[in-house]
N, C-alpha and C. Protein backbone atom coordinates (compact mmCIF):
# COMPACT_ATOMS: atom_id res chain seq x y z
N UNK A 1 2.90 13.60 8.92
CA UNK A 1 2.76 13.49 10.35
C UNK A 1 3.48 12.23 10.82
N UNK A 2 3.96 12.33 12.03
CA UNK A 2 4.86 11.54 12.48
C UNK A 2 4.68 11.00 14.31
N UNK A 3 4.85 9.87 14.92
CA UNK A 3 4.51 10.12 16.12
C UNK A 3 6.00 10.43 16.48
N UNK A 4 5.99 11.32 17.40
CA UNK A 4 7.11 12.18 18.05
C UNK A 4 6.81 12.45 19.26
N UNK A 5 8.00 12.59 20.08
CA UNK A 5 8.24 13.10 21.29
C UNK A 5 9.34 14.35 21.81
N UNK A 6 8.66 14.87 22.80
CA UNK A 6 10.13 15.65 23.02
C UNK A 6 10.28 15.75 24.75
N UNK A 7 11.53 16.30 25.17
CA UNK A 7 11.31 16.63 26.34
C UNK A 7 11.73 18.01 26.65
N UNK A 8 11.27 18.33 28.14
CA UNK A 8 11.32 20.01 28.08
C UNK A 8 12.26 20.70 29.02
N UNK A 9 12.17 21.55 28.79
CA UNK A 9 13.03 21.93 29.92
C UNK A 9 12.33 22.70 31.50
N UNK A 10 11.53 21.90 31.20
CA UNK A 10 10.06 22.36 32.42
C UNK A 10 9.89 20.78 32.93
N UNK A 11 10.99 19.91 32.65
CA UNK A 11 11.12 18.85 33.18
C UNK A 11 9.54 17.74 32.63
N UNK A 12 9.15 18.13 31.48
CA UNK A 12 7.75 17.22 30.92
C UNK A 12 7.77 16.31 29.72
N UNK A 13 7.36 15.63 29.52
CA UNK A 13 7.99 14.37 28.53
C UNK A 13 6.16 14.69 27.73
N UNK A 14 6.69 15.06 25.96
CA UNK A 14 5.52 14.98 25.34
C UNK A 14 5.09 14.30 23.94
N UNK A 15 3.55 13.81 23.76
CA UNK A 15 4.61 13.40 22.83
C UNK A 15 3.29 13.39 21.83
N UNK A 16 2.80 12.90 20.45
CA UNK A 16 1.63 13.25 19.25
C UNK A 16 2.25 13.22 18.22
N UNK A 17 1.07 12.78 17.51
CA UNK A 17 0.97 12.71 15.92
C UNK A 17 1.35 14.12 15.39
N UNK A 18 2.70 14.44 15.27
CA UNK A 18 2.90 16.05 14.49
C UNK A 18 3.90 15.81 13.09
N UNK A 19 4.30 17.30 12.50
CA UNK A 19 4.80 17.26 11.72
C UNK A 19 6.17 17.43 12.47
N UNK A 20 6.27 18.38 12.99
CA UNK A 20 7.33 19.01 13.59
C UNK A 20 7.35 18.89 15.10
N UNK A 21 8.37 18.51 16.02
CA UNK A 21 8.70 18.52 17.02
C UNK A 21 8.33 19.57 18.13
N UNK A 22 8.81 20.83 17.66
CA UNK A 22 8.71 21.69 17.88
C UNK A 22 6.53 22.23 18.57
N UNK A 23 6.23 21.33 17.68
CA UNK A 23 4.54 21.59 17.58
C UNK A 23 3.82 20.97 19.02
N UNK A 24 4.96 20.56 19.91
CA UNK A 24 4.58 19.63 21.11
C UNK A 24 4.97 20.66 22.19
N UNK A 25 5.63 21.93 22.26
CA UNK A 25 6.56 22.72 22.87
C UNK A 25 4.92 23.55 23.53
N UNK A 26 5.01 24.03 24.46
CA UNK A 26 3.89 24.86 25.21
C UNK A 26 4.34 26.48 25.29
N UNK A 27 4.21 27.65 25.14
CA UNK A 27 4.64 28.64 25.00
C UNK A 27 5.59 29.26 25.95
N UNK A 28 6.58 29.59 25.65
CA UNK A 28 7.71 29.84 27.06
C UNK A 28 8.56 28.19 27.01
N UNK A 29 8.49 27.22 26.73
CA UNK A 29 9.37 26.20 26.91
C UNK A 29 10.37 26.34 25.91
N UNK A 30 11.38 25.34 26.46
CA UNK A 30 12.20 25.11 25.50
C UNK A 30 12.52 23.68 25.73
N UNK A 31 13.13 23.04 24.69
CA UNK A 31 13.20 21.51 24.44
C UNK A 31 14.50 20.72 24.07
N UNK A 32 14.44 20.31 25.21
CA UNK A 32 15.62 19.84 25.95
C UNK A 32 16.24 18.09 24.73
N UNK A 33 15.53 18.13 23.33
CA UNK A 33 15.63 17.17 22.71
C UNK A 33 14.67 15.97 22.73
N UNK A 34 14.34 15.15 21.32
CA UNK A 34 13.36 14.43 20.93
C UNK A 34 13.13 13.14 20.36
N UNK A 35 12.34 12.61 19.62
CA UNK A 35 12.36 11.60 18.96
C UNK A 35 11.60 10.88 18.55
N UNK A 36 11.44 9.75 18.66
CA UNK A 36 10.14 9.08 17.46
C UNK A 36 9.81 8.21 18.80
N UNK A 37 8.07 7.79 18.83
CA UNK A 37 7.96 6.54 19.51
C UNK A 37 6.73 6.06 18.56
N UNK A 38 6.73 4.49 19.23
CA UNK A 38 5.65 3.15 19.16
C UNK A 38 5.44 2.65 19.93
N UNK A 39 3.88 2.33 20.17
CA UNK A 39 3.35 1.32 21.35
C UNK A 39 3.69 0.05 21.00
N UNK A 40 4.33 -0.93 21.65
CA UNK A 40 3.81 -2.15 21.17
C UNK A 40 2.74 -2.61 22.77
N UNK A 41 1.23 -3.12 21.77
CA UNK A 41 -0.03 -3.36 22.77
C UNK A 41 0.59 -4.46 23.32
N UNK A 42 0.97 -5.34 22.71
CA UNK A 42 1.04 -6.97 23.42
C UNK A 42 2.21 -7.09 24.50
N UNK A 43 2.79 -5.98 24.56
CA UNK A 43 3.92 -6.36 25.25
C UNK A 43 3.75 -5.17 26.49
N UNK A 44 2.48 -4.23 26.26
CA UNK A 44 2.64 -2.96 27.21
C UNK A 44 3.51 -1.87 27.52
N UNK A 45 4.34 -1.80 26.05
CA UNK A 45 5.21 -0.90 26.24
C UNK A 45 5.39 0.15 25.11
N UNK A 46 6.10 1.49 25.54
CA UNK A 46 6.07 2.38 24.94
C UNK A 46 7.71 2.29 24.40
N UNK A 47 7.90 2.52 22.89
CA UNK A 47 9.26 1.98 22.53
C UNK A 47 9.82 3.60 21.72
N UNK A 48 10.50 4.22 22.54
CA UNK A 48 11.47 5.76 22.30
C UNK A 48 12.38 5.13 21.85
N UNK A 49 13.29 6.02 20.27
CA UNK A 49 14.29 6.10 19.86
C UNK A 49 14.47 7.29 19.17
N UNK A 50 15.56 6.80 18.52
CA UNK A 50 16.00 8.05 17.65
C UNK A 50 16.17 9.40 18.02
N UNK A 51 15.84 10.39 17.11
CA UNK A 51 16.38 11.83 17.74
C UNK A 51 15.46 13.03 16.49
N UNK A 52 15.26 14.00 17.36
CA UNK A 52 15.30 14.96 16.55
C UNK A 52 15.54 15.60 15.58
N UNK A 53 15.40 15.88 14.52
CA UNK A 53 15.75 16.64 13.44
C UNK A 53 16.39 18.06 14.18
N UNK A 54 15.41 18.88 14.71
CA UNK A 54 15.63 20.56 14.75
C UNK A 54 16.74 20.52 15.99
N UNK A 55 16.56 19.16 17.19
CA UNK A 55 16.59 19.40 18.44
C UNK A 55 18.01 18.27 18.83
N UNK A 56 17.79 17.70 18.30
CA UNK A 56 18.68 15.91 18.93
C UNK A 56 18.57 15.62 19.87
N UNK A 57 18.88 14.33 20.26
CA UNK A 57 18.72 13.45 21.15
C UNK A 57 18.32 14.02 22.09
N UNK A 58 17.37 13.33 23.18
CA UNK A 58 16.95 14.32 24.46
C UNK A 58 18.17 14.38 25.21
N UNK A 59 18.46 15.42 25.94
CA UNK A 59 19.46 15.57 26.95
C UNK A 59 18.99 15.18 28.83
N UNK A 60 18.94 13.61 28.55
CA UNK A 60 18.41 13.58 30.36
C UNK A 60 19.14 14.21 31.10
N UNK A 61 20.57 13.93 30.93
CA UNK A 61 20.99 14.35 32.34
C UNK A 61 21.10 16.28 32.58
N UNK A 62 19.98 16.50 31.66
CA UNK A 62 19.48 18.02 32.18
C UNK A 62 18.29 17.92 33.68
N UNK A 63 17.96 16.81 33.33
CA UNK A 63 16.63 16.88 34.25
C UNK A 63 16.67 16.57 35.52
N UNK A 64 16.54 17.02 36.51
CA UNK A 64 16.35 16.85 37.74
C UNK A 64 15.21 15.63 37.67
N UNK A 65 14.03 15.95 37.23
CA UNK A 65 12.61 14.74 37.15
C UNK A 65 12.30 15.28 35.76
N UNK A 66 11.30 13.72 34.99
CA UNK A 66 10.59 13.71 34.50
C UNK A 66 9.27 13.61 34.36
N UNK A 67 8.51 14.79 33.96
CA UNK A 67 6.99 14.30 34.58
C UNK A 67 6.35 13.44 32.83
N UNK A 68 5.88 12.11 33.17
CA UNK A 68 5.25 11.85 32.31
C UNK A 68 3.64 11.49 32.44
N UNK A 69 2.78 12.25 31.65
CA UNK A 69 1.40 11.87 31.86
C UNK A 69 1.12 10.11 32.43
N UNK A 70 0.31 10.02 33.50
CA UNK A 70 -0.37 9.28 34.63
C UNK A 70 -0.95 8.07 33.34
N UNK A 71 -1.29 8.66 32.44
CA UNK A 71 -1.91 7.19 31.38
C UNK A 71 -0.96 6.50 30.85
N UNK A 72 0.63 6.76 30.78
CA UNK A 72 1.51 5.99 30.58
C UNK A 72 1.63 5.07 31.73
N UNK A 73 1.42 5.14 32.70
CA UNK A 73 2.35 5.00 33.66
C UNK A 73 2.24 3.18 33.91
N UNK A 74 0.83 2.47 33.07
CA UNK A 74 0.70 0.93 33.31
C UNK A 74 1.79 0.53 32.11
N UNK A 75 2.20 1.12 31.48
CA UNK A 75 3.53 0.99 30.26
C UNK A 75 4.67 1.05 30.89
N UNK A 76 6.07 -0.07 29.94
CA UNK A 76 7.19 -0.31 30.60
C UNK A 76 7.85 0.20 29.05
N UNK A 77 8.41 1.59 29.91
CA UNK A 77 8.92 3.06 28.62
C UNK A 77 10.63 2.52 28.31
N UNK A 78 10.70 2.33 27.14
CA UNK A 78 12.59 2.54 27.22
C UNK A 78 13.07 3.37 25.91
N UNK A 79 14.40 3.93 26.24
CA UNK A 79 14.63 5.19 25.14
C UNK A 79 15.72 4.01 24.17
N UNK A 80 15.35 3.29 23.40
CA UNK A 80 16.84 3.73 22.68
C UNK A 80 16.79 2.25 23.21
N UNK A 81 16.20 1.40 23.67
CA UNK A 81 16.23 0.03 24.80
C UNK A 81 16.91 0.26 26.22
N UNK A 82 16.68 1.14 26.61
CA UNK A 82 17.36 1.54 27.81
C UNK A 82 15.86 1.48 28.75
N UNK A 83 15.76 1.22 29.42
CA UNK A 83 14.56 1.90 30.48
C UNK A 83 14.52 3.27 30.83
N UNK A 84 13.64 4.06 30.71
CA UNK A 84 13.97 5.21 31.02
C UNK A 84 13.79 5.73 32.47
N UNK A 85 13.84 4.98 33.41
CA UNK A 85 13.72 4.71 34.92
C UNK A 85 15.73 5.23 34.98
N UNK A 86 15.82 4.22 34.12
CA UNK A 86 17.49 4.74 34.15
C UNK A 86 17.80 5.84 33.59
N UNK A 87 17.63 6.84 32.61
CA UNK A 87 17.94 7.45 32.07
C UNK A 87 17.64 8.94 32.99
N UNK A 88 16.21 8.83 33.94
CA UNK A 88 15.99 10.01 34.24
C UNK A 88 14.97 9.69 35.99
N UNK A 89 15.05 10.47 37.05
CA UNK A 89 13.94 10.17 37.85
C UNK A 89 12.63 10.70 37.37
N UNK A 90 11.67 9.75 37.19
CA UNK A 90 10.19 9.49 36.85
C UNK A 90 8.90 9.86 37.78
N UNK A 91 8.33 11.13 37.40
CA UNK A 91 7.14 11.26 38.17
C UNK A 91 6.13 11.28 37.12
N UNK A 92 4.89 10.70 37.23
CA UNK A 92 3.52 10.04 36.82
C UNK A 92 3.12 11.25 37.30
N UNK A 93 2.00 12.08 36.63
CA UNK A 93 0.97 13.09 36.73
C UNK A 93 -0.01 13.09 35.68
């Protein structure tokens, strides 16, 4: 098990302790590419890199918005050290 993320093509950013990427996907989606993350607590941030095995790299500039769950949202997210404010427009739900 691995912490992983992916994003969708239902415009949703997801992410859990899985084996496989794929295991984050909701029925009918498809996945727009993925990757590994870490919290760091002391600093309040959520730290995205890397890529997919099945899927590669997420493809932002598919997305019109990103919805990322509302409990991230006191976290300062970056993909890769990028902010992901830049990478994609950000909606909290």
């Amino acid at each position: 098990m691995a912490q992983k993320f992916i994003v969708t093509n239902t415009g949703h950013f997801r992410f859990g302790n899985v084996n496989l990427h794929r295991q984050l996907l909701l029925p009918g989606e498809d996945c727009l590419g993925g990757g590994f993350y870490e919290f760091d607590y002391a600093g309040a941030r959520m730290l995205l890199y890397g890529k997919s095995y099945d899927f590669g790299r997420p493809a932002w500039s598919l997305l019109s918005t990103l919805t990322i769950p509302a409990a991230l949202s006191s976290l300062s997210i970056t993909y890769d050290d990028i902010p992901i404010q830049d990478l994609a427009d950000i909606r909290f739900a």
